[in-house]
N, C-alpha and C. Protein backbone atom coordinates (compact mmCIF):
# COMPACT_ATOMS: atom_id res chain seq x y z
N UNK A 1 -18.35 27.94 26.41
CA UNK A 1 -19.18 27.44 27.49
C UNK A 1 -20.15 26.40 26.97
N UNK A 2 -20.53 25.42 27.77
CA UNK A 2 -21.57 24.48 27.34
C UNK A 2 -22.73 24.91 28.05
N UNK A 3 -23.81 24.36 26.87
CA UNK A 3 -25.20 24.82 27.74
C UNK A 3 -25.88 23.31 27.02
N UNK A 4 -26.91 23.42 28.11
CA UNK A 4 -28.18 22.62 27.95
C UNK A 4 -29.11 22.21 27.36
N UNK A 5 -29.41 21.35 26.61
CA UNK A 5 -30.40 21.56 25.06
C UNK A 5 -31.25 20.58 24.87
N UNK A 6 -32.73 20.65 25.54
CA UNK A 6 -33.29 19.52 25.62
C UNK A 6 -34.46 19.69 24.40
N UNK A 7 -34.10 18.79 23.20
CA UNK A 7 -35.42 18.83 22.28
C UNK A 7 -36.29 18.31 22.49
N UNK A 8 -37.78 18.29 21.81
CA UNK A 8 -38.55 18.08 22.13
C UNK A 8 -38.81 17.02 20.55
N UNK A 9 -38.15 16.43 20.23
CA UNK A 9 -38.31 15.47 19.54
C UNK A 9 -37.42 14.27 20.01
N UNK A 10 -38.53 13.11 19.45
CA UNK A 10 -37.73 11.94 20.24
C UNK A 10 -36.81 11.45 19.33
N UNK A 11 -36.18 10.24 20.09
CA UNK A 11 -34.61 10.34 19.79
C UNK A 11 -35.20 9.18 18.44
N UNK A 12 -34.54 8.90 17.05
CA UNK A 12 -34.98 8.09 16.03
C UNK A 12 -35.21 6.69 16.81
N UNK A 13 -34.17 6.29 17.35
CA UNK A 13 -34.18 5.00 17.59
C UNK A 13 -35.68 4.34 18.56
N UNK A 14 -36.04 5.26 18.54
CA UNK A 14 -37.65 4.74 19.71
C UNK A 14 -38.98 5.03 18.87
N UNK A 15 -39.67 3.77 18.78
CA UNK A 15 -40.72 3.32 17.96
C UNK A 15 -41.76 3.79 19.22
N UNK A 16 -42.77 4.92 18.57
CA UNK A 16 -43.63 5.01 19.96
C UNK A 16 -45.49 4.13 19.59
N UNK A 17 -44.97 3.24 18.79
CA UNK A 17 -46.49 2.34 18.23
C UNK A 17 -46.04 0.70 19.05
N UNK A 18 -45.42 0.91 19.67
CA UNK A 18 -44.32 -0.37 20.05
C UNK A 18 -44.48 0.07 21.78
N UNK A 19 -45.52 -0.66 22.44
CA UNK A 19 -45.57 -1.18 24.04
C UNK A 19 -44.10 -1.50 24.53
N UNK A 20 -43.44 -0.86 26.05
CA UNK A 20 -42.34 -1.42 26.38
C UNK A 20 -42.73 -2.84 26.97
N UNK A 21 -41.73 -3.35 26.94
CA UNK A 21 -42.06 -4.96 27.20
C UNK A 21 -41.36 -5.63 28.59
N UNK A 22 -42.00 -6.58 28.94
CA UNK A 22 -40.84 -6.76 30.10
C UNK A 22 -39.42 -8.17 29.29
N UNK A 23 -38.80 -8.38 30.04
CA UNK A 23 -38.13 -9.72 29.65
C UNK A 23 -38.40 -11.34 29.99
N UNK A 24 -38.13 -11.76 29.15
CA UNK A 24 -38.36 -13.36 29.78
C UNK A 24 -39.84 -13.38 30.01
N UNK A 25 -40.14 -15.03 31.07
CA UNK A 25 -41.31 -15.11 31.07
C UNK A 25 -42.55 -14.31 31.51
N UNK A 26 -42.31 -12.66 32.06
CA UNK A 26 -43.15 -11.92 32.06
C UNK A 26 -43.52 -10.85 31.15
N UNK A 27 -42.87 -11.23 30.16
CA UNK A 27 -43.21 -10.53 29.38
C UNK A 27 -44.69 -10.76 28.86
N UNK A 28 -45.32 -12.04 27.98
CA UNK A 28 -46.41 -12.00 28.39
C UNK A 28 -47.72 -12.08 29.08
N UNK A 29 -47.70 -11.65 30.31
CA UNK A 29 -48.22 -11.93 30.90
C UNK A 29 -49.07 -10.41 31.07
N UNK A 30 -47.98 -9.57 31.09
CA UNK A 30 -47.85 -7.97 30.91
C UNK A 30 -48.66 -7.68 30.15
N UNK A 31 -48.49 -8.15 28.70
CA UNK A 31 -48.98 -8.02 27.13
C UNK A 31 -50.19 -8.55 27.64
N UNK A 32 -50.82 -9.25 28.24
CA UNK A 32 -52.25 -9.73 28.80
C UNK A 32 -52.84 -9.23 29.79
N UNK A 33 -52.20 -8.34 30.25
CA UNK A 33 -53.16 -7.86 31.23
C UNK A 33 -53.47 -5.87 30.52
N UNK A 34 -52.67 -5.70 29.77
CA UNK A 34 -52.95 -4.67 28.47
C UNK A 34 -53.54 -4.83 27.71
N UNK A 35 -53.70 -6.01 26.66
CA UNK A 35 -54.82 -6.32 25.82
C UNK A 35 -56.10 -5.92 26.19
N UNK A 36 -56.56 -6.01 27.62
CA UNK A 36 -57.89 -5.80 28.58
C UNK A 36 -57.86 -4.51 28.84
N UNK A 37 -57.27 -3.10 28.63
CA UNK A 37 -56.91 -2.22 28.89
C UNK A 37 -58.31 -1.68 28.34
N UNK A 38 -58.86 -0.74 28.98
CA UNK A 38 -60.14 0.40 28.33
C UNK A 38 -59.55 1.24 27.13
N UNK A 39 -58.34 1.27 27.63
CA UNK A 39 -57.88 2.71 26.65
C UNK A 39 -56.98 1.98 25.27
N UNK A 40 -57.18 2.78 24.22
CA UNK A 40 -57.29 1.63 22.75
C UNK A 40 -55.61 2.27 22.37
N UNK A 41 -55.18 3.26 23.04
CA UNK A 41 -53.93 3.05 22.62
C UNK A 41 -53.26 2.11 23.35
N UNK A 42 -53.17 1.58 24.22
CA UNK A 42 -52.60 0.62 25.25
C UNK A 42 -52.95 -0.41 24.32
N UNK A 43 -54.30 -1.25 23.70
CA UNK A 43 -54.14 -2.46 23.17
C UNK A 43 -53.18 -2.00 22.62
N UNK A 44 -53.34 -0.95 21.56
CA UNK A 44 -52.59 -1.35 19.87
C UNK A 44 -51.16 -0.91 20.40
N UNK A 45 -50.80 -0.76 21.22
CA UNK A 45 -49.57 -0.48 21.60
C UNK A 45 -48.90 -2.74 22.00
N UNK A 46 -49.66 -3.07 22.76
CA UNK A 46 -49.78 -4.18 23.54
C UNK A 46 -49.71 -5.23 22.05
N UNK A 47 -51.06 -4.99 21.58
CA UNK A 47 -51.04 -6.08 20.15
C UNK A 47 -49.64 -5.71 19.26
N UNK A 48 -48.93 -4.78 19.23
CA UNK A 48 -48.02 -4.29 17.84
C UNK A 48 -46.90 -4.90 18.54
N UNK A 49 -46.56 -5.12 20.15
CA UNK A 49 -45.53 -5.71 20.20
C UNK A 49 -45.84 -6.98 20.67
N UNK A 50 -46.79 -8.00 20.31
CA UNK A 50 -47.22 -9.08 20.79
C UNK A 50 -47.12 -10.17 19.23
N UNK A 51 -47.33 -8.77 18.28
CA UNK A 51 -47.43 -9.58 16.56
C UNK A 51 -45.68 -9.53 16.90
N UNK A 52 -45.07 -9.29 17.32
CA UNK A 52 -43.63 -9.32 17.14
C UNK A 52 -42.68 -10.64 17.62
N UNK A 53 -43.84 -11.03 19.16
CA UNK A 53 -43.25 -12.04 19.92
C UNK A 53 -44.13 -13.08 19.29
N UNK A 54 -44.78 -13.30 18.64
CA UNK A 54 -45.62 -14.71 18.58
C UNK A 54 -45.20 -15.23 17.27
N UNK A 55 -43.72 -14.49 16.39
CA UNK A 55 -43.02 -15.64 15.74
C UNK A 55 -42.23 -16.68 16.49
N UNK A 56 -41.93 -16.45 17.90
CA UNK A 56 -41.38 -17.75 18.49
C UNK A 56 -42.31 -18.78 18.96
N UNK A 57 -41.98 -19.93 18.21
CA UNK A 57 -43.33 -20.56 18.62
C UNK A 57 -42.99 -20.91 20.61
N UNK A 58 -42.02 -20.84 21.14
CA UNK A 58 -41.89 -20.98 22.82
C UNK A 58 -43.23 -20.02 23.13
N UNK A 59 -43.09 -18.51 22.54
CA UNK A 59 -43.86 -17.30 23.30
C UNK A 59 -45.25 -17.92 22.24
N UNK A 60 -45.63 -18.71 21.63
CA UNK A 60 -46.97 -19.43 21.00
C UNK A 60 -47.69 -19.93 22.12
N UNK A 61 -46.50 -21.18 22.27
CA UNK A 61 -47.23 -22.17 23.52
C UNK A 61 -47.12 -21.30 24.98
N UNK A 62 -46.53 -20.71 25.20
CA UNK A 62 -46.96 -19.59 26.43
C UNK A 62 -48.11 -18.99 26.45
N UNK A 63 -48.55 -18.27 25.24
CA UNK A 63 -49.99 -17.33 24.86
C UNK A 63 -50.76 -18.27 25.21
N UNK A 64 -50.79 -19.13 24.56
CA UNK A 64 -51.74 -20.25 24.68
C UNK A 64 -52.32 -20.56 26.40
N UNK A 65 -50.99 -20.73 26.24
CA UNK A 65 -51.06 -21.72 28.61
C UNK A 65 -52.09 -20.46 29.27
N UNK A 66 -51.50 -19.19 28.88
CA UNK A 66 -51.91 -17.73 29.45
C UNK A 66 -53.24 -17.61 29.40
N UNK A 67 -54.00 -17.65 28.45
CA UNK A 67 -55.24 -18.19 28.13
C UNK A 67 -55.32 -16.97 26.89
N UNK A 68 -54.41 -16.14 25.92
CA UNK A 68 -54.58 -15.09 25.24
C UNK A 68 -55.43 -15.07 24.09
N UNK A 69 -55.85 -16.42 23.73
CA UNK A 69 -56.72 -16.71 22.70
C UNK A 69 -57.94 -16.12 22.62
N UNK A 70 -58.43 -16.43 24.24
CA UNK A 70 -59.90 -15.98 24.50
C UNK A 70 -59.56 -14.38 24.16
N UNK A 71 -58.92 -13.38 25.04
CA UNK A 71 -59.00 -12.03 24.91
C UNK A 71 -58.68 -11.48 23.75
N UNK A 72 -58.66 -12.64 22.54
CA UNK A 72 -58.03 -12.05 21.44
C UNK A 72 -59.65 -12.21 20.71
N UNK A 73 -59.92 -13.06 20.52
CA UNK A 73 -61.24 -13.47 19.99
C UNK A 73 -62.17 -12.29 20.68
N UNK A 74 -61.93 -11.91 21.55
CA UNK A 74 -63.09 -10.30 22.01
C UNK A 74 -62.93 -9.53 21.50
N UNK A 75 -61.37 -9.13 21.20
CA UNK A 75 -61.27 -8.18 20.35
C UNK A 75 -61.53 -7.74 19.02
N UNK A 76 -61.47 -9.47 18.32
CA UNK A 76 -62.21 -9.46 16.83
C UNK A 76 -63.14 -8.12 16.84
N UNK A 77 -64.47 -8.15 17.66
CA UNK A 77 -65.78 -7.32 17.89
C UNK A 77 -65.07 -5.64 18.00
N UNK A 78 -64.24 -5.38 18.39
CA UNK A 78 -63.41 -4.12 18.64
C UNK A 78 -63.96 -3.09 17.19
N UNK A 79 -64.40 -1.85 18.23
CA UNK A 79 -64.72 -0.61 17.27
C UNK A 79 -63.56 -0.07 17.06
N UNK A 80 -62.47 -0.54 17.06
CA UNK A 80 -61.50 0.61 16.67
C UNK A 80 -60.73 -0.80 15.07
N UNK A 81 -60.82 -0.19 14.22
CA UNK A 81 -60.07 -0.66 12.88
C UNK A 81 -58.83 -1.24 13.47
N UNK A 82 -57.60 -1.03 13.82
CA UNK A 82 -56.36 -0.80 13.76
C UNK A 82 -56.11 -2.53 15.08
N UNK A 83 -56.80 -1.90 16.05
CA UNK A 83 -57.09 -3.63 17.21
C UNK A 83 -57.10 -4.72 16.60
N UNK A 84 -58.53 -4.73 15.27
CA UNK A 84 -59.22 -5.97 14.76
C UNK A 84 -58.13 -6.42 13.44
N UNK A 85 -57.35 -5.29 13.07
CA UNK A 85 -56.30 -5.84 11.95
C UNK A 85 -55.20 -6.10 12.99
N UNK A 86 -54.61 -5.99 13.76
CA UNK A 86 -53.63 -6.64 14.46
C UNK A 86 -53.61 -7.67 15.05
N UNK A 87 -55.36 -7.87 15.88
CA UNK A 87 -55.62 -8.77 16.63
C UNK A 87 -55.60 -10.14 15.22
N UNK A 88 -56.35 -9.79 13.88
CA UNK A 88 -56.28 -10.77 13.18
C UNK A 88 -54.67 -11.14 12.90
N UNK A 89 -54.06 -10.19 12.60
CA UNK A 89 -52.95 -11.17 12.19
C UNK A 89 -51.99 -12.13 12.99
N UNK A 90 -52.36 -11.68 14.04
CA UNK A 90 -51.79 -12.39 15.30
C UNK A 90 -52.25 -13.77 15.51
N UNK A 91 -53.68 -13.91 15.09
CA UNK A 91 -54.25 -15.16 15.09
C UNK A 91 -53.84 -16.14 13.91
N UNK A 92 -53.53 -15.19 12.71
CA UNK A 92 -53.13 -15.63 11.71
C UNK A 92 -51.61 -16.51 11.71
N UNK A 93 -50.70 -15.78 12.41
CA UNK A 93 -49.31 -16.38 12.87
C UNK A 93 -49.49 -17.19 13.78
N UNK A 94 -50.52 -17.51 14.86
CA UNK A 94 -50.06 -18.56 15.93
C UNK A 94 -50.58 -19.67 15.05
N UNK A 95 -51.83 -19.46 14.61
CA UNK A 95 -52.61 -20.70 13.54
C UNK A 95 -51.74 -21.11 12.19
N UNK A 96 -50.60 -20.56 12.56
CA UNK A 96 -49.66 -21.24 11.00
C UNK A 96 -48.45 -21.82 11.90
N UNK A 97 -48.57 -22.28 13.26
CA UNK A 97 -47.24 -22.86 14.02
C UNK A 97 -48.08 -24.40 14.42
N UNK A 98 -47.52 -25.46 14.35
CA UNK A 98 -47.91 -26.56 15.25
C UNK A 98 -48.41 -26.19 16.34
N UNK A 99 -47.78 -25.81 17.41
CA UNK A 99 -48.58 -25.26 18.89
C UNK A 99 -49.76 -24.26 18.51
N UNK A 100 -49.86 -23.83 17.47
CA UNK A 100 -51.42 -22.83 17.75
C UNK A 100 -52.46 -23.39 17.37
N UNK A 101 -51.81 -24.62 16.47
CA UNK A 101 -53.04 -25.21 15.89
C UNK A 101 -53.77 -26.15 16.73
């Protein structure tokens, strides 16, 4: 007979430090209206998959148009450690592309 077996561990393949994302051009737009989020797992969820998209410099000059610079620069000030090292390196990758500079 077969039976039913639901674990309570998640399946390997799902990163849970990793925001779901949308596709195409809403994707960040999404990632920007989370960055602003009260609750600090939502940024670092939001920033961890945002350091992922801002090696294309297309999703660069998008951040940019979006206005993500400013809400990133607020976060510098961020009491939580983990925001202000993500938020920096993020600044760090758009400022090493032609379009961020």
């Amino acid at each position: 007979m077969a039976s039913t077996l639901i674990s309570a561990k998640l399946p390997p393949d799902i990163d849970p430090t990793k925001a779901p994302i949308a596709f195409g051009s809403r994707a960040l737009p999404k990632l920007n209206r989370e960055i602003q989020s009260p609750e600090v797992l939502t940024q670092q969820r939001a920033l961890m998959a945002l350091c992922d998209l801002v090696h294309d410099p297309e999703n660069i000059y998008q951040a940019v148009q979006i206005g993500f610079l400013e809400n990133l620069k607020t976060l510098l000030l961020h009491h939580d450690s983990t925001v202000r090292q993500k938020t920096t390196e993020i600044l760090y990758i758009v400022v090493m592309h032609n379009v961020g500079r």
